[in-house]
C-alpha atoms as a PDB file:
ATOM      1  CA  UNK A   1       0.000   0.000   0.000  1.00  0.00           C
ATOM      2  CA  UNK A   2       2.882   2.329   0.485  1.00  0.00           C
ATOM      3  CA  UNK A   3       4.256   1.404  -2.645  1.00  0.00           C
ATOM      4  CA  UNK A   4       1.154   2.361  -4.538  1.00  0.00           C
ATOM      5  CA  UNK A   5       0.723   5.535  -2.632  1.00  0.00           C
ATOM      6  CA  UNK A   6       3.857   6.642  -3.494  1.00  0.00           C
ATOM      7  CA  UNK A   7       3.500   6.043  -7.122  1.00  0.00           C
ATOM      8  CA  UNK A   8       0.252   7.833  -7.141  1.00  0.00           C
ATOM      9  CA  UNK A   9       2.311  11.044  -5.880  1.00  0.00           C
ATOM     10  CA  UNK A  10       5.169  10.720  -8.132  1.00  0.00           C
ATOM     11  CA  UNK A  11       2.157  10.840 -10.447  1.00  0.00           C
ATOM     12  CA  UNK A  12       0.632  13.415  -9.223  1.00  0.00           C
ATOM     13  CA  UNK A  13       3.630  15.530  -9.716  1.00  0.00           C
ATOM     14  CA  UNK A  14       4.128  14.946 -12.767  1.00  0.00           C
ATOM     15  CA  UNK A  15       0.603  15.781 -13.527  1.00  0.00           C
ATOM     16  CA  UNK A  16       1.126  19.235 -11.915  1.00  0.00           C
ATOM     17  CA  UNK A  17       5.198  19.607 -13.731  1.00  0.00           C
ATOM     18  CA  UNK A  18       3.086  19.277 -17.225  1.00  0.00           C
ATOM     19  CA  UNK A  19       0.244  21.842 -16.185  1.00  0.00           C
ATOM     20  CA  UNK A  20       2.743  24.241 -15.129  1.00  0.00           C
ATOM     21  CA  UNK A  21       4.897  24.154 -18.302  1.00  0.00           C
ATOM     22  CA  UNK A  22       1.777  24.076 -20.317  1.00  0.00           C
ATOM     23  CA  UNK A  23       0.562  27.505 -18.634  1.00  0.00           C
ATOM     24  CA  UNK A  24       4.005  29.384 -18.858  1.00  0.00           C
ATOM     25  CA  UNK A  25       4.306  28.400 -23.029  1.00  0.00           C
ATOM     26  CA  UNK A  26       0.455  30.009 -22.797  1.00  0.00           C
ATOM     27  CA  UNK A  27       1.537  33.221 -20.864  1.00  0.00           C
ATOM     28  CA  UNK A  28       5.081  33.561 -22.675  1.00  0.00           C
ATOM     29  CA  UNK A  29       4.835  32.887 -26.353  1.00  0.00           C
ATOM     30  CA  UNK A  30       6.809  35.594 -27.357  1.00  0.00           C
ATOM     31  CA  UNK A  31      10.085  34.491 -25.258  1.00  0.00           C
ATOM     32  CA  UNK A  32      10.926  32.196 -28.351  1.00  0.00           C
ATOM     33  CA  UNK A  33      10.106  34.070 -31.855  1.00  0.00           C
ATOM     34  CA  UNK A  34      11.096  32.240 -34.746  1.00  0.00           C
ATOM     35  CA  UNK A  35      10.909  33.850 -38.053  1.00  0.00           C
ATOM     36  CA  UNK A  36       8.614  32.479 -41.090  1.00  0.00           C
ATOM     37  CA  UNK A  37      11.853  31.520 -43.304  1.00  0.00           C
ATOM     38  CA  UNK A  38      13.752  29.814 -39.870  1.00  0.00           C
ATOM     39  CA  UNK A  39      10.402  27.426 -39.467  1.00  0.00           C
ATOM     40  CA  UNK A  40      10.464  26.393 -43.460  1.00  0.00           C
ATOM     41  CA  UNK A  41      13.793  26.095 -42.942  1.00  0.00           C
ATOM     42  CA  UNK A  42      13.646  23.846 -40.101  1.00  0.00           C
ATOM     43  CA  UNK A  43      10.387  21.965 -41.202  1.00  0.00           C
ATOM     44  CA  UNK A  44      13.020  21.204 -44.944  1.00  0.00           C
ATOM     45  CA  UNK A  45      15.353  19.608 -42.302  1.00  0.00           C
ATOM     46  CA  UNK A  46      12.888  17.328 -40.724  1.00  0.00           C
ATOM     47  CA  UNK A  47      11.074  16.631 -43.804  1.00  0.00           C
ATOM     48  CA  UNK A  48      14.633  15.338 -45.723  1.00  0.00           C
ATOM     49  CA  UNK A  49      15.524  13.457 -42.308  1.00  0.00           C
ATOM     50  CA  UNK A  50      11.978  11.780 -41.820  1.00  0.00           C
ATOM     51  CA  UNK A  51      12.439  10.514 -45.844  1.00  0.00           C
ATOM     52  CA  UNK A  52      16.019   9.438 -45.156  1.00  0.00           C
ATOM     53  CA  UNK A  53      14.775   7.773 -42.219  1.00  0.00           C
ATOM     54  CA  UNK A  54      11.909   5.598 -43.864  1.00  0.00           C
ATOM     55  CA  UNK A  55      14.006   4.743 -46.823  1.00  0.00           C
ATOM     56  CA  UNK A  56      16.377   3.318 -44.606  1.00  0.00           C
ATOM     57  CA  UNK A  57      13.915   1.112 -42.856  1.00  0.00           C
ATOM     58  CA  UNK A  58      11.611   0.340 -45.921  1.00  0.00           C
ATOM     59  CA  UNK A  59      15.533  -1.338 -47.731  1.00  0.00           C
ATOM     60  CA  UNK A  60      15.865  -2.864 -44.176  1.00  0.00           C
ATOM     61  CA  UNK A  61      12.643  -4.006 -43.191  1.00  0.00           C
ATOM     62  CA  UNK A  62      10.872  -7.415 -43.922  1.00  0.00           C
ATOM     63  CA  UNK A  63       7.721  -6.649 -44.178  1.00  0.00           C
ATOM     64  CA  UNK A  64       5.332  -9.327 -41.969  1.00  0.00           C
ATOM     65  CA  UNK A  65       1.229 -10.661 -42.383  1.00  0.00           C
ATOM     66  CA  UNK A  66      -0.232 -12.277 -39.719  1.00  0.00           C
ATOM     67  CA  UNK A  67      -3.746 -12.845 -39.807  1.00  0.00           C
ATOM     68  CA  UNK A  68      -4.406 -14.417 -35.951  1.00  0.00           C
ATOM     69  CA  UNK A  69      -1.578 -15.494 -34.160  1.00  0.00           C
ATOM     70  CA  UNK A  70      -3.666 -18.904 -32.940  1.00  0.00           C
ATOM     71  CA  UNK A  71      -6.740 -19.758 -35.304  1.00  0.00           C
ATOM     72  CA  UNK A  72      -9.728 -20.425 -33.931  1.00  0.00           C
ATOM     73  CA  UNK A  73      -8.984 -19.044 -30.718  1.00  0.00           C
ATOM     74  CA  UNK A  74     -10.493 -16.482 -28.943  1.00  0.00           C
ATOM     75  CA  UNK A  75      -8.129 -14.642 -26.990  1.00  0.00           C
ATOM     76  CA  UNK A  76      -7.953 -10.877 -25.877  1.00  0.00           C
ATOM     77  CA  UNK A  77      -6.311  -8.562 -23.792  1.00  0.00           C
ATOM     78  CA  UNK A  78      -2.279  -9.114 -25.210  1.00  0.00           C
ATOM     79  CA  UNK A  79       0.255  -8.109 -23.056  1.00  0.00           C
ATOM     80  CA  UNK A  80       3.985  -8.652 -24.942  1.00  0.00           C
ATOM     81  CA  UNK A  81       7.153  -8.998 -23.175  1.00  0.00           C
ATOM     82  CA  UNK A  82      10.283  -9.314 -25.577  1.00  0.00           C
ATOM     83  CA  UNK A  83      13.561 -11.244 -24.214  1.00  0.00           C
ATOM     84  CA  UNK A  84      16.445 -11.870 -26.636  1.00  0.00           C
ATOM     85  CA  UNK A  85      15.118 -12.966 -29.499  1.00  0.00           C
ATOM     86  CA  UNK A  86      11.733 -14.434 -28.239  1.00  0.00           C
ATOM     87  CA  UNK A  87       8.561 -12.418 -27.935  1.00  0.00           C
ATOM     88  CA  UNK A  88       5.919 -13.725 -25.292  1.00  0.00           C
ATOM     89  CA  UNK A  89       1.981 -12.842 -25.624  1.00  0.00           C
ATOM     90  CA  UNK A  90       0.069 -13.597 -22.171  1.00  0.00           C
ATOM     91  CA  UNK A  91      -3.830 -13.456 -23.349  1.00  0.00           C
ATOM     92  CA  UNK A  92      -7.182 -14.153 -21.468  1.00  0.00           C
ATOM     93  CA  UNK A  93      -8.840 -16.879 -23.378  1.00  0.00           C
ATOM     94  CA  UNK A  94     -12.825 -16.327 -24.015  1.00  0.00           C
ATOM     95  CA  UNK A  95     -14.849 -19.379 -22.163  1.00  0.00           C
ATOM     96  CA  UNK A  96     -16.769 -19.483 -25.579  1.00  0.00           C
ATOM     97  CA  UNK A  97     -17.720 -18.289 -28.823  1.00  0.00           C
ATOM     98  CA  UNK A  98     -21.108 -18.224 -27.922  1.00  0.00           C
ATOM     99  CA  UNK A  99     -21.703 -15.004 -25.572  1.00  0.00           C
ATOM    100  CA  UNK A 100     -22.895 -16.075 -21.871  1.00  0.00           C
ATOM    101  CA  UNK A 101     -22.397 -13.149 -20.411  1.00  0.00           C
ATOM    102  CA  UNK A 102     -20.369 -10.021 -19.646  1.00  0.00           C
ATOM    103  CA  UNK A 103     -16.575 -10.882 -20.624  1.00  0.00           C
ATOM    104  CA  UNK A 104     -16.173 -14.493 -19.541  1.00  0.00           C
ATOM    105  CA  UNK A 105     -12.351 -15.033 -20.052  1.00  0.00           C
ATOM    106  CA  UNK A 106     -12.178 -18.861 -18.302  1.00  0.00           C
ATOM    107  CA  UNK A 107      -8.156 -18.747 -18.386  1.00  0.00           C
ATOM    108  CA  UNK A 108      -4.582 -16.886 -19.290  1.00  0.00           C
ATOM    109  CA  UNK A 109      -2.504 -18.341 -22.226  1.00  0.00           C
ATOM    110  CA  UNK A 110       1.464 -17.986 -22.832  1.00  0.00           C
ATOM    111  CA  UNK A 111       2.488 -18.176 -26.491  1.00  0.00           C
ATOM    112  CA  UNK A 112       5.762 -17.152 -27.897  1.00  0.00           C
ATOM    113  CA  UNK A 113       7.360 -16.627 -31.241  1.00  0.00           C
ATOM    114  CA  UNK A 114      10.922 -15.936 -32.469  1.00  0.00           C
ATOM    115  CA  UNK A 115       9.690 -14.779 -35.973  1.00  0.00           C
ATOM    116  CA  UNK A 116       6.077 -13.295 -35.538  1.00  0.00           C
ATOM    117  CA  UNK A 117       4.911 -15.614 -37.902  1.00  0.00           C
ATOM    118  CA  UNK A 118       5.305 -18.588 -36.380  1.00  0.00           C
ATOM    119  CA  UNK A 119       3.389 -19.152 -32.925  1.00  0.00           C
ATOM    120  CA  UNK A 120       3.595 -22.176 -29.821  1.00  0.00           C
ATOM    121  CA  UNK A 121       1.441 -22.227 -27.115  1.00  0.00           C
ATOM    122  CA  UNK A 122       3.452 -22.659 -23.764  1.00  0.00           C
ATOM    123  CA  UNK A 123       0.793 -22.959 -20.905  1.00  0.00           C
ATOM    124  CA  UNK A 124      -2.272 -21.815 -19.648  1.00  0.00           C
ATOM    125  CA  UNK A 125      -2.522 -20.106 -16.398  1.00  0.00           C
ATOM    126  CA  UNK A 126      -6.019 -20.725 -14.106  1.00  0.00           C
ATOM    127  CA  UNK A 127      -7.963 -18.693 -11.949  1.00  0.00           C
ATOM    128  CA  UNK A 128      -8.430 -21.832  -9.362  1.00  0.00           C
ATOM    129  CA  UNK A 129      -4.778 -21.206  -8.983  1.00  0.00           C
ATOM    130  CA  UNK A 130      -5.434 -18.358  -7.567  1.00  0.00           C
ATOM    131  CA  UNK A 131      -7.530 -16.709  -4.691  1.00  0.00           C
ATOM    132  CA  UNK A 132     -10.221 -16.142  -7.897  1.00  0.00           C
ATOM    133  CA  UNK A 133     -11.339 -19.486  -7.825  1.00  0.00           C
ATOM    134  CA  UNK A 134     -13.373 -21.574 -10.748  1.00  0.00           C
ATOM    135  CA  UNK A 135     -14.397 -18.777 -11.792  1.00  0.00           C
ATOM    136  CA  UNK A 136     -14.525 -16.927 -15.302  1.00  0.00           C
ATOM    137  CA  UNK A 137     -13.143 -14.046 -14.377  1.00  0.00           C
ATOM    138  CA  UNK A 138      -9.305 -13.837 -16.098  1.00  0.00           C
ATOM    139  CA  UNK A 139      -9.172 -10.425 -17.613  1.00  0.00           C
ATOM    140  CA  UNK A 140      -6.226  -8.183 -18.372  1.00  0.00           C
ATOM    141  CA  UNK A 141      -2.953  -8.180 -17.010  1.00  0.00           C
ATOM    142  CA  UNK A 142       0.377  -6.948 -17.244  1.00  0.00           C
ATOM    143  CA  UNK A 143       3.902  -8.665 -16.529  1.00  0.00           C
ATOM    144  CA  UNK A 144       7.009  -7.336 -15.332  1.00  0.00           C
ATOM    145  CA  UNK A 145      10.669  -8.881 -14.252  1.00  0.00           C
ATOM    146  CA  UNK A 146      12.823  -8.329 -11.222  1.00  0.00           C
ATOM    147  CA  UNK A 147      15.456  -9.929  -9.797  1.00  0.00           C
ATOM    148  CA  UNK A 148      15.385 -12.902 -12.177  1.00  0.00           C
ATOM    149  CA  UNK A 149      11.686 -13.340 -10.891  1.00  0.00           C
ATOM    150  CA  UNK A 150       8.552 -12.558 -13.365  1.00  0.00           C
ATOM    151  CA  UNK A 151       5.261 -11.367 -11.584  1.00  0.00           C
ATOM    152  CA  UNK A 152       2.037 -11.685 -13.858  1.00  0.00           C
ATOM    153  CA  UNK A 153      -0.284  -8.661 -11.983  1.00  0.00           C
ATOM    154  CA  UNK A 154      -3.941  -9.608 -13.253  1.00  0.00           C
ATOM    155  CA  UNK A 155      -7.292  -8.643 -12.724  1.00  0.00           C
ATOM    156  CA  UNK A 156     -10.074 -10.006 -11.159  1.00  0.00           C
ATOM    157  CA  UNK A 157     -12.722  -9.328 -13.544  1.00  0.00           C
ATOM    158  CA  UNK A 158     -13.278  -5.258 -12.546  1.00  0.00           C
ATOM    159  CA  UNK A 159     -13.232  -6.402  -8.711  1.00  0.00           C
ATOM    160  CA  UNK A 160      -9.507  -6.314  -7.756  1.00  0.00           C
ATOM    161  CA  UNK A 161      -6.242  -7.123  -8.646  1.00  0.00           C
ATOM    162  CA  UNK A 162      -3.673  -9.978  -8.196  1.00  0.00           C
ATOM    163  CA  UNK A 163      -0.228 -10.723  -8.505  1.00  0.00           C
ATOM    164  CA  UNK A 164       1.468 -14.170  -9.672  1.00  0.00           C
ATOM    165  CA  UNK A 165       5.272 -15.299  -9.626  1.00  0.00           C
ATOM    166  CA  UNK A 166       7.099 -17.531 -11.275  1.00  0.00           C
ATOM    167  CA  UNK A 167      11.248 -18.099 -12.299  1.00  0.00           C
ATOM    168  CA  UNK A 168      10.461 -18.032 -15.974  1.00  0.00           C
ATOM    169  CA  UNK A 169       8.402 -15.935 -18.221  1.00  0.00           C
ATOM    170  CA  UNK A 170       6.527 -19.009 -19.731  1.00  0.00           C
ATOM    171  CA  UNK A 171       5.899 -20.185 -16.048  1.00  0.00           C
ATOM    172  CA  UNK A 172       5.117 -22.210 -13.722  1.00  0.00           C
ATOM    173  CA  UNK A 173       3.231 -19.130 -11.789  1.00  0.00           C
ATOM    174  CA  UNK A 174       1.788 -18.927  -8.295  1.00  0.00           C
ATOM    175  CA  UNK A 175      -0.326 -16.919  -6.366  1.00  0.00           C
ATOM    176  CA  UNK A 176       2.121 -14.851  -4.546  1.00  0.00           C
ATOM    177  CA  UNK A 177      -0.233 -13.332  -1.943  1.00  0.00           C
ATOM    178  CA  UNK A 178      -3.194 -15.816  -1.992  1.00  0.00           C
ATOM    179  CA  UNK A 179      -5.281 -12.348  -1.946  1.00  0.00           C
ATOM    180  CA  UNK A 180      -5.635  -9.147  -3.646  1.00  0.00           C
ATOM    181  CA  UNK A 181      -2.623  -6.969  -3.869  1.00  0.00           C
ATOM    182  CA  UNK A 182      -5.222  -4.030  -5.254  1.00  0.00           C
ATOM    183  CA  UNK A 183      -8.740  -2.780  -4.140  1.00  0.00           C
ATOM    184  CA  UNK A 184     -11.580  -1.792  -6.391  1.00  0.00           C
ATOM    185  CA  UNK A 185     -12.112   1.298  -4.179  1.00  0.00           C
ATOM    186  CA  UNK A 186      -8.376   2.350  -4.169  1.00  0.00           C
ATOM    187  CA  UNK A 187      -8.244   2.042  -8.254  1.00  0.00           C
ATOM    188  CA  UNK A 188     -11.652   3.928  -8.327  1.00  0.00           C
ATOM    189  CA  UNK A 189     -10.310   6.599  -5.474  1.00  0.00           C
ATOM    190  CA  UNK A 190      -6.864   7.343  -7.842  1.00  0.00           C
ATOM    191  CA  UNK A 191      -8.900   7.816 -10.867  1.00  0.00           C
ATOM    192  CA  UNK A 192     -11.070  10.158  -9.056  1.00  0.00           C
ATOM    193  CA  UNK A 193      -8.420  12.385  -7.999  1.00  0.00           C
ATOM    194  CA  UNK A 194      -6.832  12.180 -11.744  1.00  0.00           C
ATOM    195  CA  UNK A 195      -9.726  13.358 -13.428  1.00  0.00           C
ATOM    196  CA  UNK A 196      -9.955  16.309 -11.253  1.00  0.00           C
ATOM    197  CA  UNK A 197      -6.159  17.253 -11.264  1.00  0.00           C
ATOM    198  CA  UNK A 198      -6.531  17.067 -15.212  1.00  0.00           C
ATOM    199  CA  UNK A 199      -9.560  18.637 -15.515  1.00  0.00           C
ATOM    200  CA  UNK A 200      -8.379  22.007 -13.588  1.00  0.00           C
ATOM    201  CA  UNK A 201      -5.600  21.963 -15.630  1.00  0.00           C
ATOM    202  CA  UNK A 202      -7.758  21.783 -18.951  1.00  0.00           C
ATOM    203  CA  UNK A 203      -5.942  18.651 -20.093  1.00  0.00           C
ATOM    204  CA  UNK A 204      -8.471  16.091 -21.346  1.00  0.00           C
ATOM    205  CA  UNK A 205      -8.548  12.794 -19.950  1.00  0.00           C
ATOM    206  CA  UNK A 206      -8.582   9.637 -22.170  1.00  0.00           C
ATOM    207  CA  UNK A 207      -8.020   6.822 -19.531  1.00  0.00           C
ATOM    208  CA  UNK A 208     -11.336   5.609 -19.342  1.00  0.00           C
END
């Protein structure tokens, strides 16, 4: 909880740091006058450089069609993590392709490519290994790594949020906490006090 509160001011600040420089290029725009042939000039710069640039990568670049990355599979919510040469996609797996209500995502699934094209499932990853339960309620989630340990945070439907370890990116993870890491109320609370920071410093908000 201190963690997260911290965070939330760091973010705060930042918030405020952007609203601040915003108002002083509003009440100052004369302290940098640039003349009408400088701008062409420097807009002929960045137009050369941004052509250089894409020819470069368009002589370099294998271009790469995927339709689905698993056919006949209904998965959502991607999160990628690239290591090496590998990229991993942890997805929520729909319970069916017949709708049975709001969202029901029945499982997480690891797949991983070293080409894009080519795609292997590793595992899948159940909510009754965790304090969810049998129930249907695997949406997003995000991984991270540290200290040689990888720590899948997920959500519990729009209720709360978890956190599972394991040694290696394609698993085996377990519940670290056997509980929520992250309230409803706290999420809902931080989002609150977002909108409002934002919205007194006329910057729109588009975290919904």
């Amino acid at each position: 909880m201190r963690n997260v509160l911290r965070l939330f001011i760091l973010l705060c600040l930042c918030v405020v740091n952007l609203g601040i420089s915003q108002i002083k290029v509003r009440k100052n725009p004369k302290e940098s006058k640039i003349t009408t042939t400088q701008q062409l000039e420097v807009n002929d710069v960045s137009h050369t450089v941004k052509n250089e640039i894409e020819k470069d990568v368009r002589k370099n670049l294998e271009v790469i069609h995927v339709d689905v990355i698993a056919p006949e599979h209904g998965m959502a919510d991607p999160h990628v993590w690239v290591q090496n040469d590998t990229v991993f996609a942890i997805c929520g797996h729909d319970e069916s392709w017949e709708g049975k209500g709001s969202f029901r995502m029945d499982r997480w699934e690891v797949w991983y490519s070293t080409n894009l094209k080519n795609w292997n499932h590793s595992r899948n990853i159940y909510p009754k290994d965790t304090y969810i339960g049998n129930q249907p309620n695997c949406w997003a989630g995000d991984i991270t790594e540290r200290d040689g340990k990888y720590y899948w945070f997920f959500s519990n439907r729009n209720i709360d949020t978890g956190v599972m370890v394991a040694d290696e990116i394609t698993g085996e993870y377990k519940d670290l906490l056997g509980n929520h890491c992250c309230q409803k109320e706290l999420y809902q609370c931080i989002l609150t006090i977002l909108k409002y920071i934002l919205k007194t410093m006329c910057i729109p908000f588009v975290l919904e």
